[in-house]
C-alpha atoms as a PDB file:
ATOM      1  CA  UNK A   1      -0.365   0.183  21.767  1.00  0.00           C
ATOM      2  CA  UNK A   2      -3.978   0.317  21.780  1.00  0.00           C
ATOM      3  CA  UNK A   3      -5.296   0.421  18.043  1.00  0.00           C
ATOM      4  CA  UNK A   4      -8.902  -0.712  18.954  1.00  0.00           C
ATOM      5  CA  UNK A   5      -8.974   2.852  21.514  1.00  0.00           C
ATOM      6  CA  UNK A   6     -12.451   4.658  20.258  1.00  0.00           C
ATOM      7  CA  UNK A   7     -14.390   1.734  19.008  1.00  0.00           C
ATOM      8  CA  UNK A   8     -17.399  -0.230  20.650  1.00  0.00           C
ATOM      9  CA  UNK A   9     -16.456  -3.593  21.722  1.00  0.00           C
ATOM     10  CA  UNK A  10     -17.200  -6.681  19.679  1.00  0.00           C
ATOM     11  CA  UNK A  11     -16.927 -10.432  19.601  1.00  0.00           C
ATOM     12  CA  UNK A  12     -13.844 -11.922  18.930  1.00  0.00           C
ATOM     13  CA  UNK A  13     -13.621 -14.172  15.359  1.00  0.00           C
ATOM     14  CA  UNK A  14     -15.623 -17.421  16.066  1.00  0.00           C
ATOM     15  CA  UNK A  15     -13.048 -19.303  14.076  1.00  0.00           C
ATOM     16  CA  UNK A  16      -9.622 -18.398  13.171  1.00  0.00           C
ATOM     17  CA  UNK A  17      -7.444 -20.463  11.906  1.00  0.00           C
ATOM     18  CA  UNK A  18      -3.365 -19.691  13.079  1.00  0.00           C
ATOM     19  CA  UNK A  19      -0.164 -21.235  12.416  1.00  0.00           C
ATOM     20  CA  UNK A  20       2.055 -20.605  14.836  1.00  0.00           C
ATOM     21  CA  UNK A  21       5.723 -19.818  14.457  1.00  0.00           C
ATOM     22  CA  UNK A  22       8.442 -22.658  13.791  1.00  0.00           C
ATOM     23  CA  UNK A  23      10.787 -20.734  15.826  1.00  0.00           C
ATOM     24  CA  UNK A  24      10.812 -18.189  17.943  1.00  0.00           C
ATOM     25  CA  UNK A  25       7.681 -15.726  17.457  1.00  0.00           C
ATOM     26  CA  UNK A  26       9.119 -12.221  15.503  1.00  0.00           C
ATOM     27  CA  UNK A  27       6.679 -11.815  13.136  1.00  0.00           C
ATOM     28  CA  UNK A  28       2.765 -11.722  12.599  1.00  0.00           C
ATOM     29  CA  UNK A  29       0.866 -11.800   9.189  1.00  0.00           C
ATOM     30  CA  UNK A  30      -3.024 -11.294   9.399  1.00  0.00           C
ATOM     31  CA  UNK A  31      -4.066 -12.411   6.101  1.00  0.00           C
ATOM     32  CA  UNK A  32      -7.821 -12.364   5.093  1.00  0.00           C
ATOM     33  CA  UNK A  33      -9.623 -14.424   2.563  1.00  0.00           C
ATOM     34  CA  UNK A  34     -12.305 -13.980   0.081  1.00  0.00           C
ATOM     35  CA  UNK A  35     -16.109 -13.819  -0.619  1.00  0.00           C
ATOM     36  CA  UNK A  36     -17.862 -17.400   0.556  1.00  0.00           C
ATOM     37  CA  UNK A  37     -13.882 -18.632   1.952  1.00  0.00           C
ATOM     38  CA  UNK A  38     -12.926 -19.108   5.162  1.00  0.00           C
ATOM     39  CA  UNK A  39     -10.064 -18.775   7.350  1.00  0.00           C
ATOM     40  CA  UNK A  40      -8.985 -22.543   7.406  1.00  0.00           C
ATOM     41  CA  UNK A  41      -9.876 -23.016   3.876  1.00  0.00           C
ATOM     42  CA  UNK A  42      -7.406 -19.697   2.253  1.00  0.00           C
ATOM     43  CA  UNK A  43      -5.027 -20.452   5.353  1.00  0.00           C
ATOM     44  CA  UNK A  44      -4.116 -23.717   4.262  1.00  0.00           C
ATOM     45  CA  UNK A  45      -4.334 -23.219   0.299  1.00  0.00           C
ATOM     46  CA  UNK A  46      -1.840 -20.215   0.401  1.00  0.00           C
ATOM     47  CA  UNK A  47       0.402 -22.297   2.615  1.00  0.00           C
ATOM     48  CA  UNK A  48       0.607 -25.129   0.797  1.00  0.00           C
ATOM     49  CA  UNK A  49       0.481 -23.788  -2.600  1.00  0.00           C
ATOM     50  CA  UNK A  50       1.694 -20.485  -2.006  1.00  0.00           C
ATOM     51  CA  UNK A  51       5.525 -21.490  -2.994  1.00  0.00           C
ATOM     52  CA  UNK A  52       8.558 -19.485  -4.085  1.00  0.00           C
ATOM     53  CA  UNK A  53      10.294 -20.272  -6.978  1.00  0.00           C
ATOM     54  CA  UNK A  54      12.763 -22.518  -4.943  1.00  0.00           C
ATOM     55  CA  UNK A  55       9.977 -24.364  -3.789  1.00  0.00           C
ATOM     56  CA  UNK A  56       9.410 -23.129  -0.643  1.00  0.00           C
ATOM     57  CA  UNK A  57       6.469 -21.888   1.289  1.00  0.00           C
ATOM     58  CA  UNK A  58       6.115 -19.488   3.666  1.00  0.00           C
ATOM     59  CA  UNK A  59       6.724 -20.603   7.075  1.00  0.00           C
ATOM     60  CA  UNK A  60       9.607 -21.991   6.015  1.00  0.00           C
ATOM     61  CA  UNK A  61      11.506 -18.627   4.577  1.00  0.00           C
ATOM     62  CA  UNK A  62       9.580 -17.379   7.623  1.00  0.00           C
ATOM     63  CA  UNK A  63      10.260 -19.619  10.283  1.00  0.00           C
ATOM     64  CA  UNK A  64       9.536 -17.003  13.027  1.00  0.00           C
ATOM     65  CA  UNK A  65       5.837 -15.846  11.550  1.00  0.00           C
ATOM     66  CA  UNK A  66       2.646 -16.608  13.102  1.00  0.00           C
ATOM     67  CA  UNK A  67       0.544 -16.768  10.259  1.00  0.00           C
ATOM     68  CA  UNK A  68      -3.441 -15.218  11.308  1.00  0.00           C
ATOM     69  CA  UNK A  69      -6.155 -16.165   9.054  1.00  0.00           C
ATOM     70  CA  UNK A  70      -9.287 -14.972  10.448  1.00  0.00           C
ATOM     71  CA  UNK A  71     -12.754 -15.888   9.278  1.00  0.00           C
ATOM     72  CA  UNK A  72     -15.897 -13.272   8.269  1.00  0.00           C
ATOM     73  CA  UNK A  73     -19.238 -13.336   9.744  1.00  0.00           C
ATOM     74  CA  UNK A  74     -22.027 -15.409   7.437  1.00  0.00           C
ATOM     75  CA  UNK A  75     -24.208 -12.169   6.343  1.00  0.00           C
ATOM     76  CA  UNK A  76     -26.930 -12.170   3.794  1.00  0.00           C
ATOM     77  CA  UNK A  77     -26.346 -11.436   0.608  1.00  0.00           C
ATOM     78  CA  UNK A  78     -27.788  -9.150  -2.065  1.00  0.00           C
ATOM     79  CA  UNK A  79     -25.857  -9.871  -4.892  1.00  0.00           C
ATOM     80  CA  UNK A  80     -26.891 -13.520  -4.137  1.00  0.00           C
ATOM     81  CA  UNK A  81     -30.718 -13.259  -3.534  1.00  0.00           C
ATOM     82  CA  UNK A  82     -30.167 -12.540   0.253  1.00  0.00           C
ATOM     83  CA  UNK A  83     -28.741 -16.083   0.777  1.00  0.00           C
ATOM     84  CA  UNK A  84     -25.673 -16.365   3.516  1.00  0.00           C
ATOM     85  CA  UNK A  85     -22.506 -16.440   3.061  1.00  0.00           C
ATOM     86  CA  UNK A  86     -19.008 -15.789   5.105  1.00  0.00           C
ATOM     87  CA  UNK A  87     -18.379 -12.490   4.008  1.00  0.00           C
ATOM     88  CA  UNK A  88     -16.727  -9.062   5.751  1.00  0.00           C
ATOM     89  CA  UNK A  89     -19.297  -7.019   4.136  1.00  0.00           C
ATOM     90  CA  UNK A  90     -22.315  -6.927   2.073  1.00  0.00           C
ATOM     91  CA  UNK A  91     -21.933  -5.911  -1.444  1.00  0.00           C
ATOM     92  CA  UNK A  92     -24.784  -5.275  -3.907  1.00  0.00           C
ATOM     93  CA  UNK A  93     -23.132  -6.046  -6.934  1.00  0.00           C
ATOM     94  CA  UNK A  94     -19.978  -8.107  -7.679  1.00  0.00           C
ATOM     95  CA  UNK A  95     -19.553  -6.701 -10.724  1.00  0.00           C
ATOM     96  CA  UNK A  96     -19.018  -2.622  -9.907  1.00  0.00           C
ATOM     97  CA  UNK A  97     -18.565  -2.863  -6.018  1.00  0.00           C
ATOM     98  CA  UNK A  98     -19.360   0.590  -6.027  1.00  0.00           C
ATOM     99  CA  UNK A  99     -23.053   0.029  -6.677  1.00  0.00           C
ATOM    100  CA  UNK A 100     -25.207   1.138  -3.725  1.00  0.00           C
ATOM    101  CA  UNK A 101     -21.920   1.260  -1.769  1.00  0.00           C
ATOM    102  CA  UNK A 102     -23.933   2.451   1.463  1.00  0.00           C
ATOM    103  CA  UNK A 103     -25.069  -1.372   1.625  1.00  0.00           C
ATOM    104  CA  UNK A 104     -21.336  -2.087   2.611  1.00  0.00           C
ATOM    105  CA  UNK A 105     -21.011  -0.142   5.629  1.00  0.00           C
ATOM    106  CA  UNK A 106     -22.447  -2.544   8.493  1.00  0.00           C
ATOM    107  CA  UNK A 107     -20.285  -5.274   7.919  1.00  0.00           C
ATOM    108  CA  UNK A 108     -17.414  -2.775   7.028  1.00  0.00           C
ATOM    109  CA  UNK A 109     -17.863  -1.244  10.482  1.00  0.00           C
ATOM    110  CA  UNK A 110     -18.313  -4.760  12.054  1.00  0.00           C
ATOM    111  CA  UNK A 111     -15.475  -6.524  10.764  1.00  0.00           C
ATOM    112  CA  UNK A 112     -13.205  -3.357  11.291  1.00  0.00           C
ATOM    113  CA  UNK A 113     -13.828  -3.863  15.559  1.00  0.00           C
ATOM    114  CA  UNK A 114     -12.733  -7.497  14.381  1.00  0.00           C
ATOM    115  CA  UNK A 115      -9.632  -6.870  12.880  1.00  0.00           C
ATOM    116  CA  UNK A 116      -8.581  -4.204  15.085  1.00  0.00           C
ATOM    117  CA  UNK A 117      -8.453  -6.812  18.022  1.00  0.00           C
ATOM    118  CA  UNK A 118      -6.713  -8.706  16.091  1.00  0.00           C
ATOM    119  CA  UNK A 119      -3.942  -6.412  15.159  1.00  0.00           C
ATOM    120  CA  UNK A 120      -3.825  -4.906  19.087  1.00  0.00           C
ATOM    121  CA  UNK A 121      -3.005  -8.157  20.228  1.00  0.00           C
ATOM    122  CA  UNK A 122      -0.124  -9.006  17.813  1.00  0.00           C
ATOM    123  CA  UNK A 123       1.000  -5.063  18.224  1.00  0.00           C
ATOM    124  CA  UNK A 124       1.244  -6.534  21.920  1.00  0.00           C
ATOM    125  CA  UNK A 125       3.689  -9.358  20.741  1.00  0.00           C
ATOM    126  CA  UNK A 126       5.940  -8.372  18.504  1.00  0.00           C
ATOM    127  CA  UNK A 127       5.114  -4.337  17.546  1.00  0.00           C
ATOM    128  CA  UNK A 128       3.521  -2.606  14.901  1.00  0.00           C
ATOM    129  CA  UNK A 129       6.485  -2.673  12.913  1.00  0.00           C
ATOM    130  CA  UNK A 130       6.644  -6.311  12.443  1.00  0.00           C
ATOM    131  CA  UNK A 131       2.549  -6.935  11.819  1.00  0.00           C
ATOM    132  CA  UNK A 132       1.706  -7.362   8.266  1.00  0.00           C
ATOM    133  CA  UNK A 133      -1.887  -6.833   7.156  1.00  0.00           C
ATOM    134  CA  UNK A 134      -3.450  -8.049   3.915  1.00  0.00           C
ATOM    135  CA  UNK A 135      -6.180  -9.891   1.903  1.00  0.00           C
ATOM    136  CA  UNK A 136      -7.403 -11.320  -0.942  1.00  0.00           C
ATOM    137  CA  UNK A 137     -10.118 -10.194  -3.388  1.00  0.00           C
ATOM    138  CA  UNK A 138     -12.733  -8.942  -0.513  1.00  0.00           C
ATOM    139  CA  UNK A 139     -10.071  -9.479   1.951  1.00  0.00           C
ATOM    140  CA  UNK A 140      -7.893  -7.146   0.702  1.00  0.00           C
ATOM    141  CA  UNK A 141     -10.271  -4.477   0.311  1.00  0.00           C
ATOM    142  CA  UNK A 142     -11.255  -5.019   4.140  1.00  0.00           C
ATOM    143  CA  UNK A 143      -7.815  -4.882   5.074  1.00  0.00           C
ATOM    144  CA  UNK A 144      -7.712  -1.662   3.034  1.00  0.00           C
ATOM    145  CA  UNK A 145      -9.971   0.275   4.633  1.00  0.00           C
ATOM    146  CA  UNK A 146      -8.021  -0.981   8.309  1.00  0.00           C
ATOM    147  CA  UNK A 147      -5.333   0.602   6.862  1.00  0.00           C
ATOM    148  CA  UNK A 148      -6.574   3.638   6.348  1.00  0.00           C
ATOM    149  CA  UNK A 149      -8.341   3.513   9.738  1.00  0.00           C
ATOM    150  CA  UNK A 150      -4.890   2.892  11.671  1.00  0.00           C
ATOM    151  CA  UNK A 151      -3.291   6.277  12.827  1.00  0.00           C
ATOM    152  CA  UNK A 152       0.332   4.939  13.064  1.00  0.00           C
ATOM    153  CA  UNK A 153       2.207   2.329  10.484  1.00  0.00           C
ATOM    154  CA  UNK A 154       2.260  -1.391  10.464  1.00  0.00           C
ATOM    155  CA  UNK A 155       5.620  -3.378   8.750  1.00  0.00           C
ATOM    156  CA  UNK A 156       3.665  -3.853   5.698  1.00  0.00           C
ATOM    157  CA  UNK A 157       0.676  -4.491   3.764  1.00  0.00           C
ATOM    158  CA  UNK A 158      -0.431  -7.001   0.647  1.00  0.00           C
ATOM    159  CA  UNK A 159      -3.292  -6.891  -1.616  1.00  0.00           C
ATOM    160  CA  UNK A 160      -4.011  -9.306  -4.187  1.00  0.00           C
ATOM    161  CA  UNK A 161      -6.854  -9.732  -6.645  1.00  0.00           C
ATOM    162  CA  UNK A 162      -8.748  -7.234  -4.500  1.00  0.00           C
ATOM    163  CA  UNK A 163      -9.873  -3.283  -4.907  1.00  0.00           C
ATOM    164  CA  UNK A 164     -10.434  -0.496  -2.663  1.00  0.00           C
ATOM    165  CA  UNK A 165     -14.320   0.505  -0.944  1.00  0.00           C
ATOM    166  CA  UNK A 166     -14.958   4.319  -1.352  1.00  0.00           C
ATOM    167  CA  UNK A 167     -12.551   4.748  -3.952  1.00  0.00           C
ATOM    168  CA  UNK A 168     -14.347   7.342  -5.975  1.00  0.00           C
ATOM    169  CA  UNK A 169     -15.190   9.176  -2.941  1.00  0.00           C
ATOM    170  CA  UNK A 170     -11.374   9.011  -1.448  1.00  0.00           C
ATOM    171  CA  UNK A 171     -10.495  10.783  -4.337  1.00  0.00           C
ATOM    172  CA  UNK A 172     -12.829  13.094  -4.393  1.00  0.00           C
ATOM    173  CA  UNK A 173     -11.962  14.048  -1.083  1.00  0.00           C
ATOM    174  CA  UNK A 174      -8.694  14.784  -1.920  1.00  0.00           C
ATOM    175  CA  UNK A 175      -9.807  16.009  -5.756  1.00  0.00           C
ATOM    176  CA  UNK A 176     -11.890  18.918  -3.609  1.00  0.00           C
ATOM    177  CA  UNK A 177      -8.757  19.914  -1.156  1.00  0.00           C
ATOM    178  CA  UNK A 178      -6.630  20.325  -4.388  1.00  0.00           C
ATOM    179  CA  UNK A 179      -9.044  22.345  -6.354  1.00  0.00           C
ATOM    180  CA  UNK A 180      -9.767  24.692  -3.255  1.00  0.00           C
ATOM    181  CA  UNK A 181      -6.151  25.663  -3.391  1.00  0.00           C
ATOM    182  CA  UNK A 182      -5.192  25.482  -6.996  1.00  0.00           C
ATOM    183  CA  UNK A 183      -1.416  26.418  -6.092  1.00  0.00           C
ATOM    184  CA  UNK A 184      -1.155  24.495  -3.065  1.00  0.00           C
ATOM    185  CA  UNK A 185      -1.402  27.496  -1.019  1.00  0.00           C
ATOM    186  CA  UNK A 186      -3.220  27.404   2.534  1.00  0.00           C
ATOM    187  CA  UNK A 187      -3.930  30.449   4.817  1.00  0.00           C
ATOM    188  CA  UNK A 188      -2.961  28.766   7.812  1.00  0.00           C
ATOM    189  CA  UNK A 189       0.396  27.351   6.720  1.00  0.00           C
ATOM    190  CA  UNK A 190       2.878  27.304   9.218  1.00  0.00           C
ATOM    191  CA  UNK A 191       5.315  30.568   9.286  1.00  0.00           C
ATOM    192  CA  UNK A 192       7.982  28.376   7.391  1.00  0.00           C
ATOM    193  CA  UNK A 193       5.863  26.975   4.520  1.00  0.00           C
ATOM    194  CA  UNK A 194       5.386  23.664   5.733  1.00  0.00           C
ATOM    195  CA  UNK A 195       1.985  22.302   4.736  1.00  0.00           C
ATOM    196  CA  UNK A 196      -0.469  22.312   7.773  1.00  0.00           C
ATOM    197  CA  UNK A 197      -0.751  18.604   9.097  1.00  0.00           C
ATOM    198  CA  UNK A 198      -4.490  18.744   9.121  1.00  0.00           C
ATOM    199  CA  UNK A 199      -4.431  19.631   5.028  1.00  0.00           C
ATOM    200  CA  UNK A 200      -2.327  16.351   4.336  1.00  0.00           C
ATOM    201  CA  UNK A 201      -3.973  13.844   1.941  1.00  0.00           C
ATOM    202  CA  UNK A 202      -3.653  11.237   5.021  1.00  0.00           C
ATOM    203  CA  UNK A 203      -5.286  13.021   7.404  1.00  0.00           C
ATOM    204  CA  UNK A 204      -8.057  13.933   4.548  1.00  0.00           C
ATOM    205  CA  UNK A 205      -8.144  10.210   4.274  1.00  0.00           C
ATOM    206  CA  UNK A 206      -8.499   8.977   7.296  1.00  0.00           C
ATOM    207  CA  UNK A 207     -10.959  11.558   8.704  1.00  0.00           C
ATOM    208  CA  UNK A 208     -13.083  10.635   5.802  1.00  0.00           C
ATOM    209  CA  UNK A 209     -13.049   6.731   6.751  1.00  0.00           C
ATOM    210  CA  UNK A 210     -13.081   7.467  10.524  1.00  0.00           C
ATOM    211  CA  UNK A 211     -16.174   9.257   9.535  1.00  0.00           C
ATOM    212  CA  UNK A 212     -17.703   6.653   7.530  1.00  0.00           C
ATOM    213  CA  UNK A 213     -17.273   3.734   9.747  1.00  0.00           C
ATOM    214  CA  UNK A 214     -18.123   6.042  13.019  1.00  0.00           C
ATOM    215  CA  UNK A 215     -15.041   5.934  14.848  1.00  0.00           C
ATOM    216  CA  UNK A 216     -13.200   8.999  17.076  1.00  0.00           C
ATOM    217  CA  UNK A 217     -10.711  11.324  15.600  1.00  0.00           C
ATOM    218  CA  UNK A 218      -7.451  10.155  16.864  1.00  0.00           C
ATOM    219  CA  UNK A 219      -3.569  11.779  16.940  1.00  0.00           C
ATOM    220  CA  UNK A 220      -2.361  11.446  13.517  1.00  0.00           C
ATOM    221  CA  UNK A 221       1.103  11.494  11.971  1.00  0.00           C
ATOM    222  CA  UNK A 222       2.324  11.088   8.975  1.00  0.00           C
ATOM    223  CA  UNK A 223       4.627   8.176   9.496  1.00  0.00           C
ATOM    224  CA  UNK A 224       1.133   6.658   9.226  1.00  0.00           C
ATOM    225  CA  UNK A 225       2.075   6.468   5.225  1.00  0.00           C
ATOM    226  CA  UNK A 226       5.515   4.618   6.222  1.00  0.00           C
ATOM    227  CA  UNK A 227       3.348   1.133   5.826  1.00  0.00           C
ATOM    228  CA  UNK A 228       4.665   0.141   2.496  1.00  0.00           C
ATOM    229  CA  UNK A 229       1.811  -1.262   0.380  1.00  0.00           C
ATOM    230  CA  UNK A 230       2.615  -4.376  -2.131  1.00  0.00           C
ATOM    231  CA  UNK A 231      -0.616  -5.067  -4.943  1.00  0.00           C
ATOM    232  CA  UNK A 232      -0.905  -7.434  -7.006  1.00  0.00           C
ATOM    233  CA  UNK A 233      -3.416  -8.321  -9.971  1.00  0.00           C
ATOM    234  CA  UNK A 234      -4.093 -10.229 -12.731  1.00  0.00           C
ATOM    235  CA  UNK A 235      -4.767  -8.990 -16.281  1.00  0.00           C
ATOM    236  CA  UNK A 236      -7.347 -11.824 -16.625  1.00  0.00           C
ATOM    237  CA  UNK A 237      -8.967 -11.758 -13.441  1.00  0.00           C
ATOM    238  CA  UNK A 238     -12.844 -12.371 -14.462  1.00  0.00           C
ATOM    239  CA  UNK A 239     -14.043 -11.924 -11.088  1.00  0.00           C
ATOM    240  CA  UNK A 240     -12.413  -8.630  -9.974  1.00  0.00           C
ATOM    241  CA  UNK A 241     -11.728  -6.028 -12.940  1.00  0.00           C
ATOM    242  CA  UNK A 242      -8.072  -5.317 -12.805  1.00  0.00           C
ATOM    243  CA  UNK A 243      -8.988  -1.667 -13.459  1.00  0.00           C
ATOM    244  CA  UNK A 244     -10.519  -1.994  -9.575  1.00  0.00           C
ATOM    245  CA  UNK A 245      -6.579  -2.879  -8.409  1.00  0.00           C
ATOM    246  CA  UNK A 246      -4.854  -0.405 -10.524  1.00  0.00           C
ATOM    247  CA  UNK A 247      -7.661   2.600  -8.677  1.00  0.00           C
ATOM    248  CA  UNK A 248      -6.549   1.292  -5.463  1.00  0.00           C
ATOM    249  CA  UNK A 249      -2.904   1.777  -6.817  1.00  0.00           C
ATOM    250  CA  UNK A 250      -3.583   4.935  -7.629  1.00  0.00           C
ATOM    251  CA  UNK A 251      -5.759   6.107  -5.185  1.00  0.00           C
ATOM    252  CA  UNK A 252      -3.634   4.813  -2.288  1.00  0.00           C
ATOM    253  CA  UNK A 253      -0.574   6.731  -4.284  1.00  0.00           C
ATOM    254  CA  UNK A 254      -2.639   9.837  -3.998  1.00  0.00           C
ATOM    255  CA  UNK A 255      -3.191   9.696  -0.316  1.00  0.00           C
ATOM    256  CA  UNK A 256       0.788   9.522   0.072  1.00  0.00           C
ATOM    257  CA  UNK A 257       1.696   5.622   0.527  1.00  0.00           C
ATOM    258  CA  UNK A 258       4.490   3.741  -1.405  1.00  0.00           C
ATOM    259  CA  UNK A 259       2.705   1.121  -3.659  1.00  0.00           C
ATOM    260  CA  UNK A 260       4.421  -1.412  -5.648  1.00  0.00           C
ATOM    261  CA  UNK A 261       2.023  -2.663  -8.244  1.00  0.00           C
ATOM    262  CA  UNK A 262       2.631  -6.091 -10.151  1.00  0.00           C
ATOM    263  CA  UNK A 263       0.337  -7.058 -13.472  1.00  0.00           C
ATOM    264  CA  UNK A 264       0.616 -10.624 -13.833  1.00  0.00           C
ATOM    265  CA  UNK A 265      -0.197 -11.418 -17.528  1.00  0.00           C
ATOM    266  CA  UNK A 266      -3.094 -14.019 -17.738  1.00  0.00           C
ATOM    267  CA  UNK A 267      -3.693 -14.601 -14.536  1.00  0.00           C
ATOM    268  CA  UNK A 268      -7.175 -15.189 -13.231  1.00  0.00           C
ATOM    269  CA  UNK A 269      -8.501 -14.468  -9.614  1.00  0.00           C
ATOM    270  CA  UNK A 270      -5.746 -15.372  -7.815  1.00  0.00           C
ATOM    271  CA  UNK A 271      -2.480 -15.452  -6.792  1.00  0.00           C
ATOM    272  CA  UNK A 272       0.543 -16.194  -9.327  1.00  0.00           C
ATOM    273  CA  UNK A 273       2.957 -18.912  -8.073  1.00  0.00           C
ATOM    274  CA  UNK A 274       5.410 -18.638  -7.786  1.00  0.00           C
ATOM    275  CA  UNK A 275       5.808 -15.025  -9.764  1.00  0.00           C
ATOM    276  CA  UNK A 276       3.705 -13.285  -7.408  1.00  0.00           C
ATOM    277  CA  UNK A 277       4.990 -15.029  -4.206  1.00  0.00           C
ATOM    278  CA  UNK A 278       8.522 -14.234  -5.489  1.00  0.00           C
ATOM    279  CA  UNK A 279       7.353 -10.445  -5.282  1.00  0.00           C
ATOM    280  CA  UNK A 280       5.817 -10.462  -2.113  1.00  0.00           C
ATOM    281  CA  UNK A 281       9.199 -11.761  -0.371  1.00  0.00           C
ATOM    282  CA  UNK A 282      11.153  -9.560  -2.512  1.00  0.00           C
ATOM    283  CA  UNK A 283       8.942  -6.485  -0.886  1.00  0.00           C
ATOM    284  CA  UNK A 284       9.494  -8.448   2.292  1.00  0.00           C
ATOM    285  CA  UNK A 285      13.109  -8.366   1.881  1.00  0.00           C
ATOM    286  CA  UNK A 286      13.518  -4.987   0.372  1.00  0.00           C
ATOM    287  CA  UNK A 287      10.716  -2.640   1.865  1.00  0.00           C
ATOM    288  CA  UNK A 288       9.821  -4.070   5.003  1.00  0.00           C
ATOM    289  CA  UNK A 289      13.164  -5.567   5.901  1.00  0.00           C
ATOM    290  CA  UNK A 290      11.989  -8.867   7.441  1.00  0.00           C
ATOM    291  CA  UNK A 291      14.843 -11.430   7.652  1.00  0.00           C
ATOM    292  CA  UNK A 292      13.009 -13.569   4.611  1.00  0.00           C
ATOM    293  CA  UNK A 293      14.635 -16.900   4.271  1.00  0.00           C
ATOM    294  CA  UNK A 294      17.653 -16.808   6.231  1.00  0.00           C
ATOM    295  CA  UNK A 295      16.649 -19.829   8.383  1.00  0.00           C
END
């Protein structure tokens, strides 16, 4: 399976750091780090401190996982007096992300190619089905808007500490469908009732980032929305607003995905060990059905 099929090629990640399986290779988690991180630096930190509450991390209740922590381009920053940093996109303000949003689209566009080559290749290894995708903070909402690019489902996805790009404008999109037919009527249903496919929230989603980030109209089904989608935030997270994860929450709901969301009370910007880690291999367990500990 080809998920890169419409885009211009790019350069591969110059660094990427990967931890390859401790037995044989069934799984593949693309996980991607924050604002000014890097690959090696949130690779290793999750890994060593990212523990259960049995004390164990997560190549050991996954022992077949390659774990894929790629690294974003340095770009100049606005929100830091154009100085560079590693970063998937540009962002004008750190505070409302939605501030001159347009300055987010280059590196949006750019790290998308990236990604995508990324996920084709594991697709290749072990299927879509068993490919996780997620981030943190500005990782997670790159690995959000992948998500909505991709036109078939992955096993699963994670966001933590992080919020969705476009937000307000995803939901206008679908805000504008719903008021144009009030009672969910549409001309050019299907002699049985069945809502057209094209008039789906998903396809109004991903049209709208295909759109955005200049890429070809592809086949689209709804088992697209299968990916279930695990966020978690913290109620004292000073760096992201926790009102930024609960509109992805929401927003992502709207569009038709599954979304457990966890509020982790005090928390700062980051992950919660082992509460949140617990929940992640819970919705490991229970919504993506890996095999999670039984090593």
């Amino acid at each position: 399976m080809d998920v890169s099929a419409g885009l211009a090629s790019s350069k591969r990640f110059t660094t990427t750091y990967i931890i390859e399986p401790l037995s044989a290779h069934a799984h593949s988690l693309i996980l991607m780090h924050g604002l000014g991180s890097n690959g090696k630096e949130f690779g290793s930190e999750l890994l060593k401190t990212g523990l259960s509450s049995d004390g164990r991390s997560l190549p050991q209740l996954l022992p077949g996982a390659r774990f894929i922590f790629p690294t974003a381009k340095r770009r100049r920053s606005r929100a830091f007096s154009r100085s560079k940093l590693t970063q998937w996109f540009d962002m004008a303000s750190l505070d409302d992300p939605s501030y001159r949003e347009y300055t987010q689209l280059e590196g949006l566009e750019e790290s998308l190619h990236q990604v995508l080559e990324l996920l084709s290749e594991e697709v290749g290894k072990v299927s879509a089905q068993n490919v996780l995708l997620g981030g943190l903070s500005q990782g997670m909402a790159m690995s959000a808007i992948c998500l909505l690019y991709l036109e078939f489902p992955l096993g699963g996805f994670i966001g933590m500490s992080g919020w969705l790009p476009y937000s307000k404008d995803l939901r206008e999109v679908l805000k504008n469908d719903a008021e144009n037919n009030p009672f969910g009527e549409d001309p050019f249903d299907v002699p049985d009732g069945r809502k057209s496919e094209e008039q789906e929230p998903i396809h109004k989603a991903v049209d709208f980032i295909r759109d955005l980030l200049g890429g070809d109209r592809q086949a689209l089904s709804r088992n697209a929305l299968a990916t279930p989608v695990f966020l978690g935030h913290g109620t004292a997270d000073e760096k992201v607003a926790p009102e930024l994860g609960e509109s992805a929450c929401s927003t992502l709901r709207e569009i038709g995905f599954k979304v457990l969301w966890r509020a982790y009370q005090g928390q700062g910007h980051w992950y919660k060990v082992p509460e949140e880690i617990d929940d992640i291999l819970a919705f490991m367990s229970t919504e993506m059905k890996w095999p999670v500990g039984n090593n």
